[in-house]
Protein backbone atom coordinates (compact mmCIF):
# COMPACT_ATOMS: atom_id res chain seq x y z
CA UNK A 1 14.55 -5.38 -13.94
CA UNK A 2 17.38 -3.10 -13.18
CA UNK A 3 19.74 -1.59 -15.29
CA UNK A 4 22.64 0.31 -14.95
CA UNK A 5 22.57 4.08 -14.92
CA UNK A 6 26.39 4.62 -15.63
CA UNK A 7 26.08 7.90 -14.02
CA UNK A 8 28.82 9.00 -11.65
CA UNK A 9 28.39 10.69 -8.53
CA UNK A 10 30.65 13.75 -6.69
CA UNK A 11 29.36 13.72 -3.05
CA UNK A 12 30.52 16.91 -2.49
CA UNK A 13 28.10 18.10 -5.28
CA UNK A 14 25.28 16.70 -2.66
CA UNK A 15 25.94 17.50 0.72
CA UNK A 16 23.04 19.60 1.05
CA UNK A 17 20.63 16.91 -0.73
CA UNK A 18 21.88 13.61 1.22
CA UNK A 19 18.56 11.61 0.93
CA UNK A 20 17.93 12.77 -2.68
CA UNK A 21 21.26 11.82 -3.46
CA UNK A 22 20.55 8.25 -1.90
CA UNK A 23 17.50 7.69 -3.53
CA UNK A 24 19.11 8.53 -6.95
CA UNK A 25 21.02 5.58 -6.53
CA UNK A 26 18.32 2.91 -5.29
CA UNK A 27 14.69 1.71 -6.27
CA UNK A 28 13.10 2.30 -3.10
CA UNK A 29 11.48 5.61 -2.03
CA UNK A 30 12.99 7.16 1.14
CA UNK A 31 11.30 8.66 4.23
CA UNK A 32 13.22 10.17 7.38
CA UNK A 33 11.10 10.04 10.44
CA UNK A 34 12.23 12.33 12.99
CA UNK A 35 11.86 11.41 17.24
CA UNK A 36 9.23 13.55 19.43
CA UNK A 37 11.24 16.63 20.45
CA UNK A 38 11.70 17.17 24.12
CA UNK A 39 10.08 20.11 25.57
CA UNK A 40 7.64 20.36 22.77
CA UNK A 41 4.48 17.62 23.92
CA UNK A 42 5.10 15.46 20.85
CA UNK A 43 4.56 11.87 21.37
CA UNK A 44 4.75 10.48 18.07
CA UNK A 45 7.88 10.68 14.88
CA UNK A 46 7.32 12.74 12.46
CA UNK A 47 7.85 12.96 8.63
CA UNK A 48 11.49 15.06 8.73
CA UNK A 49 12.10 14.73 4.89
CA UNK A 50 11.62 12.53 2.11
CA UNK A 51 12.39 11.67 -1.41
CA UNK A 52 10.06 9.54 -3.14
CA UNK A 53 8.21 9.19 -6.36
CA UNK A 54 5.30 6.81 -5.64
CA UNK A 55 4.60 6.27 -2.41
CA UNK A 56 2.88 9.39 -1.22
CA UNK A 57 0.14 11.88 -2.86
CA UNK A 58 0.18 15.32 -1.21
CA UNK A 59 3.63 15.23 0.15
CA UNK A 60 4.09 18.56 0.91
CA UNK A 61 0.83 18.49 3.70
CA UNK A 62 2.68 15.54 5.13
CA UNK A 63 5.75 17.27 6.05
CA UNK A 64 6.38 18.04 9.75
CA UNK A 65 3.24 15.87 10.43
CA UNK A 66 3.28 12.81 13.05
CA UNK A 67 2.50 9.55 12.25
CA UNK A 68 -1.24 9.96 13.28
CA UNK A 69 -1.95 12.02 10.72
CA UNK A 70 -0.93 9.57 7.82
CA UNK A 71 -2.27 7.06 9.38
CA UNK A 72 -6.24 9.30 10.31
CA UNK A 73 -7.78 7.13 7.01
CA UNK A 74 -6.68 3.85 8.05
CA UNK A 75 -9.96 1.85 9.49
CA UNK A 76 -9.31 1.42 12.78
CA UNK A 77 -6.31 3.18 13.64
CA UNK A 78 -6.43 4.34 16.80
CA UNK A 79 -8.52 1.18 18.44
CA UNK A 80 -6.25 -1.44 16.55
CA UNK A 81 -3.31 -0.36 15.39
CA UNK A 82 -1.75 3.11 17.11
CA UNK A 83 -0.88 2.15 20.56
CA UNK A 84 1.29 -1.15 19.25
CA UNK A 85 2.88 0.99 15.87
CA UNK A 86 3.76 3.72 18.25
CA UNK A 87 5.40 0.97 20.76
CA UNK A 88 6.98 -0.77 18.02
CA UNK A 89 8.73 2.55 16.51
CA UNK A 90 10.02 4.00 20.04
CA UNK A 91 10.96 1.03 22.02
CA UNK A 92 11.05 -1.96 20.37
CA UNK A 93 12.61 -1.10 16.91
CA UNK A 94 16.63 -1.34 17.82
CA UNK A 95 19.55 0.07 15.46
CA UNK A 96 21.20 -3.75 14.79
CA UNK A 97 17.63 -5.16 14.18
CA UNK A 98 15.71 -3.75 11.37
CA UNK A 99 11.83 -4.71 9.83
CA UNK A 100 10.10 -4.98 7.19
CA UNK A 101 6.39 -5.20 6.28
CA UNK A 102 4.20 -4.63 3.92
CA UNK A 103 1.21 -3.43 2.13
CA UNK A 104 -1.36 -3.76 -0.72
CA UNK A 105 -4.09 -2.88 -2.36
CA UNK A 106 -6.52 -3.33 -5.32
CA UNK A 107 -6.20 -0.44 -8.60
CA UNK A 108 -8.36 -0.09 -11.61
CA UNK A 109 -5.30 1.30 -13.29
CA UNK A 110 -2.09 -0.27 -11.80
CA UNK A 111 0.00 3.24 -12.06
CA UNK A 112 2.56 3.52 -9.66
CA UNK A 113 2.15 7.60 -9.39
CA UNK A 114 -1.40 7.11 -7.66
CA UNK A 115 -2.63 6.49 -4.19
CA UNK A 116 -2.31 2.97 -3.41
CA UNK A 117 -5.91 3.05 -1.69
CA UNK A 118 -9.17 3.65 -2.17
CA UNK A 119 -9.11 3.26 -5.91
CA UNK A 120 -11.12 -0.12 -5.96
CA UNK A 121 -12.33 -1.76 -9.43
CA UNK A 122 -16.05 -1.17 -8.21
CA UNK A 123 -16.47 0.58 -11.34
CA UNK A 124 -16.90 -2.82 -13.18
CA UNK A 125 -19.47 -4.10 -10.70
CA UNK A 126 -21.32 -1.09 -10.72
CA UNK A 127 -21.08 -1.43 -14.48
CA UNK A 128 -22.21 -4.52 -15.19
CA UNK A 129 -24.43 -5.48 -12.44
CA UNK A 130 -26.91 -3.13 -13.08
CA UNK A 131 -27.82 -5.52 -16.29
CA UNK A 132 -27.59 -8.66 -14.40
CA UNK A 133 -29.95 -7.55 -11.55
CA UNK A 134 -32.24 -6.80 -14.34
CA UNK A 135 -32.02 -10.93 -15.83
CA UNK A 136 -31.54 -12.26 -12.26
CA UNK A 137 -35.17 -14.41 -13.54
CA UNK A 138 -33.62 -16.08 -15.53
CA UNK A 139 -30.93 -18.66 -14.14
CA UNK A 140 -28.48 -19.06 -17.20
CA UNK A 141 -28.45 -15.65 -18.27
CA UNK A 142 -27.86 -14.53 -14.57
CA UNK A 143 -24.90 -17.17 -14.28
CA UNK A 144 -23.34 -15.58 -17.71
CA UNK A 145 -23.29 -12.05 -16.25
CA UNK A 146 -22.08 -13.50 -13.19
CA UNK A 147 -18.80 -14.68 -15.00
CA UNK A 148 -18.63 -11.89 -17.05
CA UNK A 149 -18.52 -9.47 -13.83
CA UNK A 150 -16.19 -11.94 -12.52
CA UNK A 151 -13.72 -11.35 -15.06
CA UNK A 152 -14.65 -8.10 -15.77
CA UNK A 153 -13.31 -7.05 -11.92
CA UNK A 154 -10.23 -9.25 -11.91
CA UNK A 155 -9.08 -8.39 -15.73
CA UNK A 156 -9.40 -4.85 -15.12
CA UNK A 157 -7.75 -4.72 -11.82
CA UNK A 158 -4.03 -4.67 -10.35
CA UNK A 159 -2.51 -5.83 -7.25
CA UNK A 160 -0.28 -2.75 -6.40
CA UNK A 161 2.53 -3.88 -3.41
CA UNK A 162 4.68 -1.61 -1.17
CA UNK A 163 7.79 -3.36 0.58
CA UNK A 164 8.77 -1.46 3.59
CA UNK A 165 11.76 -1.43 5.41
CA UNK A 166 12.40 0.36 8.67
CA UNK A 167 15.82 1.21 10.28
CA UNK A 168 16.57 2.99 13.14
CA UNK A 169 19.84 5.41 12.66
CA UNK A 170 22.37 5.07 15.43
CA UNK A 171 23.52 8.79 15.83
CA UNK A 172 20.19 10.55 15.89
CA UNK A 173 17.77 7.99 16.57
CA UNK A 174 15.72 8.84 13.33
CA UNK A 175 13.57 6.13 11.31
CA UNK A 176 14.68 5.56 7.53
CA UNK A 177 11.77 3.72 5.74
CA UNK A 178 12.49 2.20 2.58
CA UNK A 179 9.80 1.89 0.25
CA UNK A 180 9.68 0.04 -2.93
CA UNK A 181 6.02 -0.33 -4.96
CA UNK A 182 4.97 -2.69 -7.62
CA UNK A 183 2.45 -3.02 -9.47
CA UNK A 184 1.07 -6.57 -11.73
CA UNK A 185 -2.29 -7.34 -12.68
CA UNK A 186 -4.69 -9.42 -11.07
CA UNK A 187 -4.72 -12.51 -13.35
CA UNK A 188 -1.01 -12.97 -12.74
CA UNK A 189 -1.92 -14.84 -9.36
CA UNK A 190 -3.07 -17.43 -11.84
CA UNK A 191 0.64 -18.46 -11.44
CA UNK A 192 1.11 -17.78 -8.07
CA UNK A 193 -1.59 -19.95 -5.68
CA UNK A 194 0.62 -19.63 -2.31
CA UNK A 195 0.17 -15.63 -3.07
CA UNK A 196 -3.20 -15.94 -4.22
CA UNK A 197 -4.18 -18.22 -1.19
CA UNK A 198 -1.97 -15.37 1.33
CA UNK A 199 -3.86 -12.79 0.05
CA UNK A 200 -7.69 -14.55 0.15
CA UNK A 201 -6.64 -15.19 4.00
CA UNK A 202 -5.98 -11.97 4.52
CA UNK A 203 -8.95 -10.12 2.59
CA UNK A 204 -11.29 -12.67 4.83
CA UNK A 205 -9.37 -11.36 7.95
CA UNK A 206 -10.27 -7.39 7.70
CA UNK A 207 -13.70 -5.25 8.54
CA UNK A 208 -15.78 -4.22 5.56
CA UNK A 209 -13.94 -0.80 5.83
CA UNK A 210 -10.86 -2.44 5.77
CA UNK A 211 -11.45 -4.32 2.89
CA UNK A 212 -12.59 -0.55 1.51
CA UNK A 213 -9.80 1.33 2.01
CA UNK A 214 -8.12 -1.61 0.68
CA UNK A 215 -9.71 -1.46 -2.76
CA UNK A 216 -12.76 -3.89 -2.30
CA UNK A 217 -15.47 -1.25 -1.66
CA UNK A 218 -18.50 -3.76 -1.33
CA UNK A 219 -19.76 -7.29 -0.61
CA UNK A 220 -20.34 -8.12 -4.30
CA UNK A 221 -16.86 -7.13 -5.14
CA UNK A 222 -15.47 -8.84 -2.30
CA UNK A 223 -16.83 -12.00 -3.35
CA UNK A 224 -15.80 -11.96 -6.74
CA UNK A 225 -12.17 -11.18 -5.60
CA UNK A 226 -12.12 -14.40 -3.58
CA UNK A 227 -13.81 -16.81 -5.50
CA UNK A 228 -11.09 -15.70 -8.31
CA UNK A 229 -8.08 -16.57 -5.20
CA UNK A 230 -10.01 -19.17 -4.53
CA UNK A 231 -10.26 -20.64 -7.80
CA UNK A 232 -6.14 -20.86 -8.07
């Protein structure tokens, strides 16, 4: 929901603070990527400022760094993904024709102030399968745990979402990226199968490390996940 702030603002009260004056006044976190400078061997934009209050952790180390070194944990980066992301943002991105993507992962806790990856809900498996490998004998008690873990993972677990936008500015060639997170839990697919069956396609789509990074840290977790989208 939004709701009105009834706040009033002087821009001459904020011409030092432009972007944090922006963001005051919009949902979306907001990231200025600067161009390589000439002269200096960059080859890749950089993180120029930003205001934001979810979508990065450790800000402050990822000022003044290029795009490689947000991107370093991302599985396959620089085999897969660097040489077309750096073509998209210096060539192919024009000022009348802006994008949008996005991204997602899986949370134990759903909070919008922490890292949107690597915070899988393997803490249930782990949790609960340690009793059900000791039963696995016996066929009906097995089957119970089985559907117990099942829900265990996916009513304990969120589906956090960033929407990106990405602009080009006309006078100075930087990058504005819009980002806007949000957070539901995992049951609420129950109500959405087009979304549930999106997001199955795309889970069966990525590497095991993928998948990882992504929340889904093993096999047995990975299952469970998709027979749950599978089951909408």
């Amino acid at each position: 929901h939004v709701f009105p702030i009834d706040t009033t603002f002087v821009l001459d009260d904020w011409k030092e603070r432009p972007l944090e004056l922006c963001e005051r006044m919009v949902q979306e976190d907001l990231i200025l990527m600067r161009p390589p400078r000439d002269g200096t061997g960059e080859k890749q934009y950089a993180m120029a400022a930003a205001a934001v209050v979810f979508s990065f952790s450790e800000l402050a180390q990822k000022l003044s760094k290029p795009i490689e070194f947000m991107h370093a944990p991302v599985p396959g980066y620089e085999k897969h993904i660097r040489k077309s992301l750096d073509l998209t943002l210096s060539k192919l991105l024009k000022v009348e024709q802006p994008m949008w993507r996005n991204n997602w992962g899986i949370s134990p806790s759903g909070k919008l102030d922490e890292p949107l990856y690597g915070n899988g809900p393997t803490h249930v498996f782990e949790h609960l399968s340690s009793s059900s490998k000791q039963k696995k004998d016996n066929n009906e008690e097995a089957a119970a745990m089985s559907k117990m873990i099942s829900s265990g993972i996916i009513e304990s677990s969120f589906l956090v979402v960033e929407y990106q936008t990405i602009r080009r500015l006309p006078q100075t060639g930087y990058l504005l990226f819009t980002v806007k997170t949000m957070s539901d839990p995992m049951d609420a697919l129950t109500d959405l199968p087009q979304a549930a069956r999106c997001l199955a396609s795309s889970i069966r789509g990525m590497s095991p490390a993928m998948r990882g990074y992504k929340g889904i840290q093993d096999d047995e977790t990975c299952q469970v996940v998709l027979e749950y989208l599978d089951s909408i």
